[in-house]
Protein backbone atom coordinates (compact mmCIF):
# COMPACT_ATOMS: atom_id res chain seq x y z
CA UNK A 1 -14.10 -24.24 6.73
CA UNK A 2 -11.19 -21.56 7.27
CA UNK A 3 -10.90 -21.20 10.55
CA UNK A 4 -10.58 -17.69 12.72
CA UNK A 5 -6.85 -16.51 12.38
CA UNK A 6 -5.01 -13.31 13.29
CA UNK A 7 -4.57 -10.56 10.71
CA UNK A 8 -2.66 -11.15 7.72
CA UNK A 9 0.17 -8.42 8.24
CA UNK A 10 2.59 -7.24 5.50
CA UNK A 11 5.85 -4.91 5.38
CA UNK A 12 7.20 -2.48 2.81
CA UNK A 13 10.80 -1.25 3.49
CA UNK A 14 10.78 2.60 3.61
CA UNK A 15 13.39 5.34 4.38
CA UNK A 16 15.42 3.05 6.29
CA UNK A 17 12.32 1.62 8.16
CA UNK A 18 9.92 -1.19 8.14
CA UNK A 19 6.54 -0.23 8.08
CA UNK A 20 3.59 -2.81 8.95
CA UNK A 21 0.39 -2.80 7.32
CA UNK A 22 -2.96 -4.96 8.20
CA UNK A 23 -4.83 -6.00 5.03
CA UNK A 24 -7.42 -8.08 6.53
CA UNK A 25 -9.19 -4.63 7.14
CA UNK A 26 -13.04 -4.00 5.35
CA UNK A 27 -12.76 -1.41 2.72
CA UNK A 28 -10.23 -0.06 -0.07
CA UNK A 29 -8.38 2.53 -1.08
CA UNK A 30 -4.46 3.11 -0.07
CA UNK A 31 -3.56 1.27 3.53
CA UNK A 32 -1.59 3.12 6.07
CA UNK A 33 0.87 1.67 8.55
CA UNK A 34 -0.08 0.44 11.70
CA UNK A 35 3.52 -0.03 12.85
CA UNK A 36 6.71 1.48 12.52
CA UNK A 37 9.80 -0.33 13.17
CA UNK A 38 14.03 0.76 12.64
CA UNK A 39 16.33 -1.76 12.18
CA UNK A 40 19.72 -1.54 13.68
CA UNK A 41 22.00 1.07 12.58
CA UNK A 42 23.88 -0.44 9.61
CA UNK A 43 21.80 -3.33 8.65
CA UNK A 44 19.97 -3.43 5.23
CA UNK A 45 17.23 -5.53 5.51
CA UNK A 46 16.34 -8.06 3.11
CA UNK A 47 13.06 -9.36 4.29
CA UNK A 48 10.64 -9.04 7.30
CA UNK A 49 7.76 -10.18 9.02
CA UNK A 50 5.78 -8.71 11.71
CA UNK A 51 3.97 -10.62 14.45
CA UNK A 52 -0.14 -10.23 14.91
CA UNK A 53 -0.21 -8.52 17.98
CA UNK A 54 2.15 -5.55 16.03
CA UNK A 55 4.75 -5.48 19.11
CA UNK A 56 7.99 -7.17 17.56
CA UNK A 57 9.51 -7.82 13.78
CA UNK A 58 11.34 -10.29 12.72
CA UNK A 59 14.14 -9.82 9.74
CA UNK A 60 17.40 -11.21 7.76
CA UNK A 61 19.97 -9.31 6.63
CA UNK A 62 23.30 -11.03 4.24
CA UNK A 63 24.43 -12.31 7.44
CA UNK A 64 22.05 -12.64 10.53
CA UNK A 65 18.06 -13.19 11.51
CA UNK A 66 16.95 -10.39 13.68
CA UNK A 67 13.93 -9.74 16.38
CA UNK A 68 13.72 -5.74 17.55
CA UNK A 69 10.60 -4.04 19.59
CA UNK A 70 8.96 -1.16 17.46
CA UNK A 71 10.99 0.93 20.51
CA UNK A 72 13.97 -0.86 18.66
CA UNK A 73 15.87 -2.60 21.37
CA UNK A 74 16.75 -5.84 19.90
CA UNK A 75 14.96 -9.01 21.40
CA UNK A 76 17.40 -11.15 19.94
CA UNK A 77 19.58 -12.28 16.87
CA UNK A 78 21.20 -15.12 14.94
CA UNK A 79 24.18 -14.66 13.13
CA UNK A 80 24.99 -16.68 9.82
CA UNK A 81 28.54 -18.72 10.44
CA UNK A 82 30.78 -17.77 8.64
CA UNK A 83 30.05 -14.31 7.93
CA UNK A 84 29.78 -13.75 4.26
CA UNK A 85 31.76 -11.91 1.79
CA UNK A 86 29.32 -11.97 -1.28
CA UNK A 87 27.71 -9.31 -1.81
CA UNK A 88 25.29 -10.82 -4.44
CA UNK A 89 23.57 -13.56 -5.59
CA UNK A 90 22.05 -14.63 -1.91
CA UNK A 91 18.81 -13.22 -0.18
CA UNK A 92 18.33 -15.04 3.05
CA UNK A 93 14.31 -15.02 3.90
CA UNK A 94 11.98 -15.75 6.50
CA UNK A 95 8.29 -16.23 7.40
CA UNK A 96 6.13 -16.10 10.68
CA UNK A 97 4.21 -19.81 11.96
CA UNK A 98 0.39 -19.13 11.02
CA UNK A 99 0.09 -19.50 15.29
CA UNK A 100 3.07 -17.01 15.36
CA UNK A 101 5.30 -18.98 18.13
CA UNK A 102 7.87 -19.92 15.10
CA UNK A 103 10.59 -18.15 12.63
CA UNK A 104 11.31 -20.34 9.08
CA UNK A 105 14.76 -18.98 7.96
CA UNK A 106 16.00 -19.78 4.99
CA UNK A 107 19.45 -19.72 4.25
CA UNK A 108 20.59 -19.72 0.51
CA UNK A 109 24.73 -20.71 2.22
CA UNK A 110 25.79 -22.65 -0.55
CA UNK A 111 25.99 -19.15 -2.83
CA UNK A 112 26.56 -17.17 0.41
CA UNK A 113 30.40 -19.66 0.18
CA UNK A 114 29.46 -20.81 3.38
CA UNK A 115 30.40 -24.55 2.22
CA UNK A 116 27.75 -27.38 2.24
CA UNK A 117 24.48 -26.68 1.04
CA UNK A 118 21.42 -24.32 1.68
CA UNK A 119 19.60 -24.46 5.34
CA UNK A 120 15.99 -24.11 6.42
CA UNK A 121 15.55 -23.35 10.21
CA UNK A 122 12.97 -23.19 12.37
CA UNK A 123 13.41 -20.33 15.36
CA UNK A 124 11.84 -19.93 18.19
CA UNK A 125 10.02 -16.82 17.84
CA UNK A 126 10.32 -15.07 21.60
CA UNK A 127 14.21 -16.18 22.09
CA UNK A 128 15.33 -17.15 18.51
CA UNK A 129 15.95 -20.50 19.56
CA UNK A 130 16.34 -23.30 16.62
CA UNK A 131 14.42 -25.73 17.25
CA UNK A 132 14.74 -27.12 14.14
CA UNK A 133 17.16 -27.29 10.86
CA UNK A 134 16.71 -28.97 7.55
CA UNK A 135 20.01 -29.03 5.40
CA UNK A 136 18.80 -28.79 2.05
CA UNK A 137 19.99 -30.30 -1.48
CA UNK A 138 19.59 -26.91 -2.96
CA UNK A 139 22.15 -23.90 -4.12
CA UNK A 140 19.63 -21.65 -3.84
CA UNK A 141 19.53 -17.55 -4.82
CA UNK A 142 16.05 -17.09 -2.17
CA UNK A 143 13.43 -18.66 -1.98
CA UNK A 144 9.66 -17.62 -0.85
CA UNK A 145 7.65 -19.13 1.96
CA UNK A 146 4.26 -19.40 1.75
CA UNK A 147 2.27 -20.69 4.99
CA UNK A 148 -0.85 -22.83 4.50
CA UNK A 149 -3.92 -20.82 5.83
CA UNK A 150 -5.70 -23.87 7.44
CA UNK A 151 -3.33 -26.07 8.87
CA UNK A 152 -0.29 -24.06 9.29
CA UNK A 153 2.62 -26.14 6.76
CA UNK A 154 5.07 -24.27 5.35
CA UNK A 155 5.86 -24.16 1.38
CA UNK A 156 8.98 -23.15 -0.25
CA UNK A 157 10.18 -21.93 -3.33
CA UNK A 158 13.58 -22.19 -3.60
CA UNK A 159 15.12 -20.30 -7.07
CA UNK A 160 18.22 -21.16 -8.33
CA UNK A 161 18.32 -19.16 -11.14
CA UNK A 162 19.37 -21.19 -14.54
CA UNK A 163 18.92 -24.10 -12.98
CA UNK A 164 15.08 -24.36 -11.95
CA UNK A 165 13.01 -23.72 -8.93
CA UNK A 166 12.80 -26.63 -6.14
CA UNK A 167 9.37 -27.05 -3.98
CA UNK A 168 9.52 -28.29 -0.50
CA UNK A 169 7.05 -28.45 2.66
CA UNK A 170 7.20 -29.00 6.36
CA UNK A 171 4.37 -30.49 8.39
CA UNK A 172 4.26 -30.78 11.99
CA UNK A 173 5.04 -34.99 12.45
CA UNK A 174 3.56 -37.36 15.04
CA UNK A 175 6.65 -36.57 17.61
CA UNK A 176 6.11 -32.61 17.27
CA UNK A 177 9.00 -32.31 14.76
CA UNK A 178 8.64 -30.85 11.60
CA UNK A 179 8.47 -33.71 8.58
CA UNK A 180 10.12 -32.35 5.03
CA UNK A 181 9.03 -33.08 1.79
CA UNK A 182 10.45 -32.00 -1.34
CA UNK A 183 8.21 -32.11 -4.62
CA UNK A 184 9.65 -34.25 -7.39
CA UNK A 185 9.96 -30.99 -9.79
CA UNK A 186 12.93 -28.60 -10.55
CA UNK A 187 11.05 -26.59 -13.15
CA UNK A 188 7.61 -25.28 -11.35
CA UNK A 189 7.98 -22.29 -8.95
CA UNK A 190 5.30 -21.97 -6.82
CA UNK A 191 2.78 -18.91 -7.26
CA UNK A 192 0.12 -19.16 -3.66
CA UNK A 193 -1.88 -21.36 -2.09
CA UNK A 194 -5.56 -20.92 -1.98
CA UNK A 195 -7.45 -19.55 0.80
CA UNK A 196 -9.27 -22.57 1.44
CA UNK A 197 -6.20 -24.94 1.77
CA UNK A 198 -7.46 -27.15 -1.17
CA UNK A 199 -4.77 -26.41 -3.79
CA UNK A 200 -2.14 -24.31 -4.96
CA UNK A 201 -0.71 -22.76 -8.22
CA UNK A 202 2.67 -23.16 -10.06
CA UNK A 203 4.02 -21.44 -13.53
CA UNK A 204 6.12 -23.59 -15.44
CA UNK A 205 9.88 -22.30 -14.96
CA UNK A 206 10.44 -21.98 -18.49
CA UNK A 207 6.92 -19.83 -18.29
CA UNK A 208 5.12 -22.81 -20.82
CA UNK A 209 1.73 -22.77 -18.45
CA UNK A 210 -0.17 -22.66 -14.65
CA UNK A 211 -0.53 -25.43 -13.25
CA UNK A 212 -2.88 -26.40 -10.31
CA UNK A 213 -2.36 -29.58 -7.84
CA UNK A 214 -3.86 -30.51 -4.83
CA UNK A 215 -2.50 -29.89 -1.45
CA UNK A 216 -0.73 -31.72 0.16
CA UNK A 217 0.22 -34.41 -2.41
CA UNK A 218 0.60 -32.40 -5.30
CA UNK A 219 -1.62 -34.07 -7.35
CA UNK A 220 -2.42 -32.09 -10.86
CA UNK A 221 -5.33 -30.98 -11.02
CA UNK A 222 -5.14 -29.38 -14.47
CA UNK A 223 -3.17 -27.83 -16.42
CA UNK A 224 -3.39 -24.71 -18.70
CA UNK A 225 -0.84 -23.45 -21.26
CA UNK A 226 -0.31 -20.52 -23.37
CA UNK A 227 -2.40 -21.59 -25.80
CA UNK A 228 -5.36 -21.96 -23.67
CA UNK A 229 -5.39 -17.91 -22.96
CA UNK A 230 -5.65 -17.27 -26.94
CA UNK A 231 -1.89 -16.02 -27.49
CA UNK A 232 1.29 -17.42 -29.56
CA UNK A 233 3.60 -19.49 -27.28
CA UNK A 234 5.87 -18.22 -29.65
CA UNK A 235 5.36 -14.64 -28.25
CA UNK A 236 3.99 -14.56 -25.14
CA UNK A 237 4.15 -16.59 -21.61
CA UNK A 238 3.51 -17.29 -18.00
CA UNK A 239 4.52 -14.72 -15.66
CA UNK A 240 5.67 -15.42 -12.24
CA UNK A 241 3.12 -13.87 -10.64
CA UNK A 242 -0.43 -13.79 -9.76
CA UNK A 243 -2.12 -15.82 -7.51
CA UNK A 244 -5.60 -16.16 -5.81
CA UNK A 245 -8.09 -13.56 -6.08
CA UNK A 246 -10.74 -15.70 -3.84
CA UNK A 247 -11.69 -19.62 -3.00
CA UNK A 248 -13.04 -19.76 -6.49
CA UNK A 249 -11.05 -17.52 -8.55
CA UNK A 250 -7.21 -17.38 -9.45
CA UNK A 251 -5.31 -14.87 -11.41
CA UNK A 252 -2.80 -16.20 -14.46
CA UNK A 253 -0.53 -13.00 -16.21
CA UNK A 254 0.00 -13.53 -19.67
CA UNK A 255 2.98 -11.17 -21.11
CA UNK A 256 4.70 -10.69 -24.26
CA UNK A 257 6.43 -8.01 -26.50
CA UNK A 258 4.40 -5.76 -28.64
CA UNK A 259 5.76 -3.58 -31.59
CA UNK A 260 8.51 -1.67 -30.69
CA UNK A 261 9.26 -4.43 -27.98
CA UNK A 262 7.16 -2.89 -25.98
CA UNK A 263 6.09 -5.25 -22.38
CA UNK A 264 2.21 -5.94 -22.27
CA UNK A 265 0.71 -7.85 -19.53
CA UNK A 266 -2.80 -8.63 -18.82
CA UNK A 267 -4.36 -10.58 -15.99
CA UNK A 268 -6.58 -13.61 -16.76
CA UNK A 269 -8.82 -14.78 -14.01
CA UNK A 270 -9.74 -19.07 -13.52
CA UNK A 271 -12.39 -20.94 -12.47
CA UNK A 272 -10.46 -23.13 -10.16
CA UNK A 273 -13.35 -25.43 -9.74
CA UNK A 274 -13.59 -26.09 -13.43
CA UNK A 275 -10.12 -25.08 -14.78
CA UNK A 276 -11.64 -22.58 -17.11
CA UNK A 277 -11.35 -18.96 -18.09
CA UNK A 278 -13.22 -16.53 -16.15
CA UNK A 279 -13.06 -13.13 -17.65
CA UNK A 280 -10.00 -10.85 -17.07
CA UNK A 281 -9.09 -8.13 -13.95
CA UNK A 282 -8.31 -5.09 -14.79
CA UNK A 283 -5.44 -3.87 -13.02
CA UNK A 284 -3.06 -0.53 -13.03
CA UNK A 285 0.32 -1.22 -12.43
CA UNK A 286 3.41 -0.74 -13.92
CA UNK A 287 4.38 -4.61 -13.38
CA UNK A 288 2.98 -7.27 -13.04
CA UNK A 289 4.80 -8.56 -9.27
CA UNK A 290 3.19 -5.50 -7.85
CA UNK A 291 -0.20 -6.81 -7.91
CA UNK A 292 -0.90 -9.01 -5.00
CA UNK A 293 -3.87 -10.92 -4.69
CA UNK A 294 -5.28 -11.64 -0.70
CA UNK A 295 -7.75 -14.45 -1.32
CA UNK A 296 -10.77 -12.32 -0.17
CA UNK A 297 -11.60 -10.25 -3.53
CA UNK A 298 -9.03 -7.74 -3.24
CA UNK A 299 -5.80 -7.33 -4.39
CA UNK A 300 -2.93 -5.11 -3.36
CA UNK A 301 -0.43 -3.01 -5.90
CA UNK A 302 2.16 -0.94 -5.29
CA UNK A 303 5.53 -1.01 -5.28
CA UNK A 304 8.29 -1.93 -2.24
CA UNK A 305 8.77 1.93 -1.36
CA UNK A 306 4.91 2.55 -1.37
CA UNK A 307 2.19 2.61 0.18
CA UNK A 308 0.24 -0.24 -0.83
CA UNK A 309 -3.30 0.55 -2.29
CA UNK A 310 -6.22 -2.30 -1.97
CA UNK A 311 -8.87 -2.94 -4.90
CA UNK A 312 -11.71 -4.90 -4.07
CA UNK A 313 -12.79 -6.94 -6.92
CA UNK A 314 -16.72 -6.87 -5.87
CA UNK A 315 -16.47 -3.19 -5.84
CA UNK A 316 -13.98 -2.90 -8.95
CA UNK A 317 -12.51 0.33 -7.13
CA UNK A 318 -9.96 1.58 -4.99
């Protein structure tokens, strides 16, 4: 049983703003912002998260993690030693505790030229305190947290590019510090978790098939490749997107080149409780990372300058 959390809150970055949005709200159509916030002068935000109560963000720039008030005064910040000179090729990101009293950081530093390799702290969330750091065997580009809804472990996704995806988690341990586990994979890059906390999905890095394992251990619980959807593996493939629709129900993109190399993608929906096909969702969006799935029947699109609209699935309208 899921139990009662705070609203899931997402950000789109806008006109030199962050704007907030609650998507745990009844209903569809397009969602409007409940919160405006305005990064310091100068700093071009990377990527933000919002606490539940809608009073404070949190973001990282190239070179520092920042807390400001939506009246913008700045709460605090954490600057990245030494500051970097790359302009590219590093996208330092960060998450919100499901209980909201922590900041994960990540910190791609080996490609920032920082020396050593990446970081993944853990900040206080009212003073930007570490209270924790994990230096990490990766040479990462960014990486994606994804927070488990049930008992609040983080996931990471760690890309580095050519070279595969790496797959870690952190548990609160017996002595109140966070335990680290890395997955024994380089090629699967982790797609969500499911609502429940039973499982998650990962697409093969090399975009082969979806995989789904059991949390925490990882487990497989099966498999599904190209093949299985109907189309030539010689053709078509995996995208890195998708995610869970509901407890029940997962979505798997399939894309490809038509004539004229044209891009196709179509979504696929799973049985997760029986590992097979379960129809398709019919979605309209120009790609396929703009379509978000929330877990409860809906999904979001849009893109990162938008408003984003909400489909419910039960409804099959906007």
């Amino acid at each position: 049983m899921i139990s009662v959390r705070p609203p899931k809150v997402i950000t789109r970055h806008r006109d030199g703003a962050i704007h907030a949005y609650v998507t745990d709200s009844a209903g569809a159509g397009t969602l409007e912002p409940v919160a405006v916030f305005r990064p310091r002068p100068g700093d071009e935000v990377v990527e933000s998260v919002v606490r539940p109560d809608l009073q404070r963000v949190v973001y990282t720039t190239l070179n520092d993690v920042v807390c400001v008030t939506r009246a913008g005064d700045v709460v605090w910040t954490v600057a990245f030693e030494p500051r970097s000179e790359q302009p590219h090729g590093h996208r330092p990101g960060c998450a919100l505790s499901l209980d909201g009293r922590n900041v994960w950081v990540y910190r791609p530093d080996a490609m920032a030229g920082r020396g050593g390799g990446d970081q993944w702290v853990v900040h206080d969330a009212d003073s930007g305190a570490v209270i924790a750091r994990r230096e990490l065997e990766t040479v990462g580009h960014g990486a994606f947290h994804h927070v488990h809804p049930v008992d609040g472990s983080i996931y990471l996704d760690i890309g580095e590019g050519q070279d595969g995806s790496v797959i870690c988690r952190a548990a609160p341990g017996a002595d109140g510090e966070p335990e680290f586990v890395t997955y024994p994979w380089w090629d699967r890059c982790l797609i969500g978790l499911s609502p429940d906390g039973e499982q998650f999905m990962t697409v093969d890095h090399g975009q082969a098939d979806v995989a789904f394992h059991r949390h925490p251990s990882g487990d497989v619980l099966f498999t599904l490749p190209v093949e299985a959807f109907g189309y030539d593996p010689e053709e078509s493939f995996v995208e890195w997107s998708g995610g869970y629709l509901s407890p029940e129900l997962a979505v798997v993109t399939l894309g490809g080149e038509g004539q004229g190399e044209e891009e196709w993608f179509r979504h696929h929906l799973i049985d997760v409780q029986t590992g097979t096909l379960d129809g398709e969702l019919v979605v309209e969006a120009p790609n396929p990372y703009e379509v978000v799935p929330l877990g409860d029947g809906s999904w979001l699109t849009g893109g990162s300058e938008e408003n984003p609209v909400r489909w419910s699935h039960a409804l099959g309208l906007a």
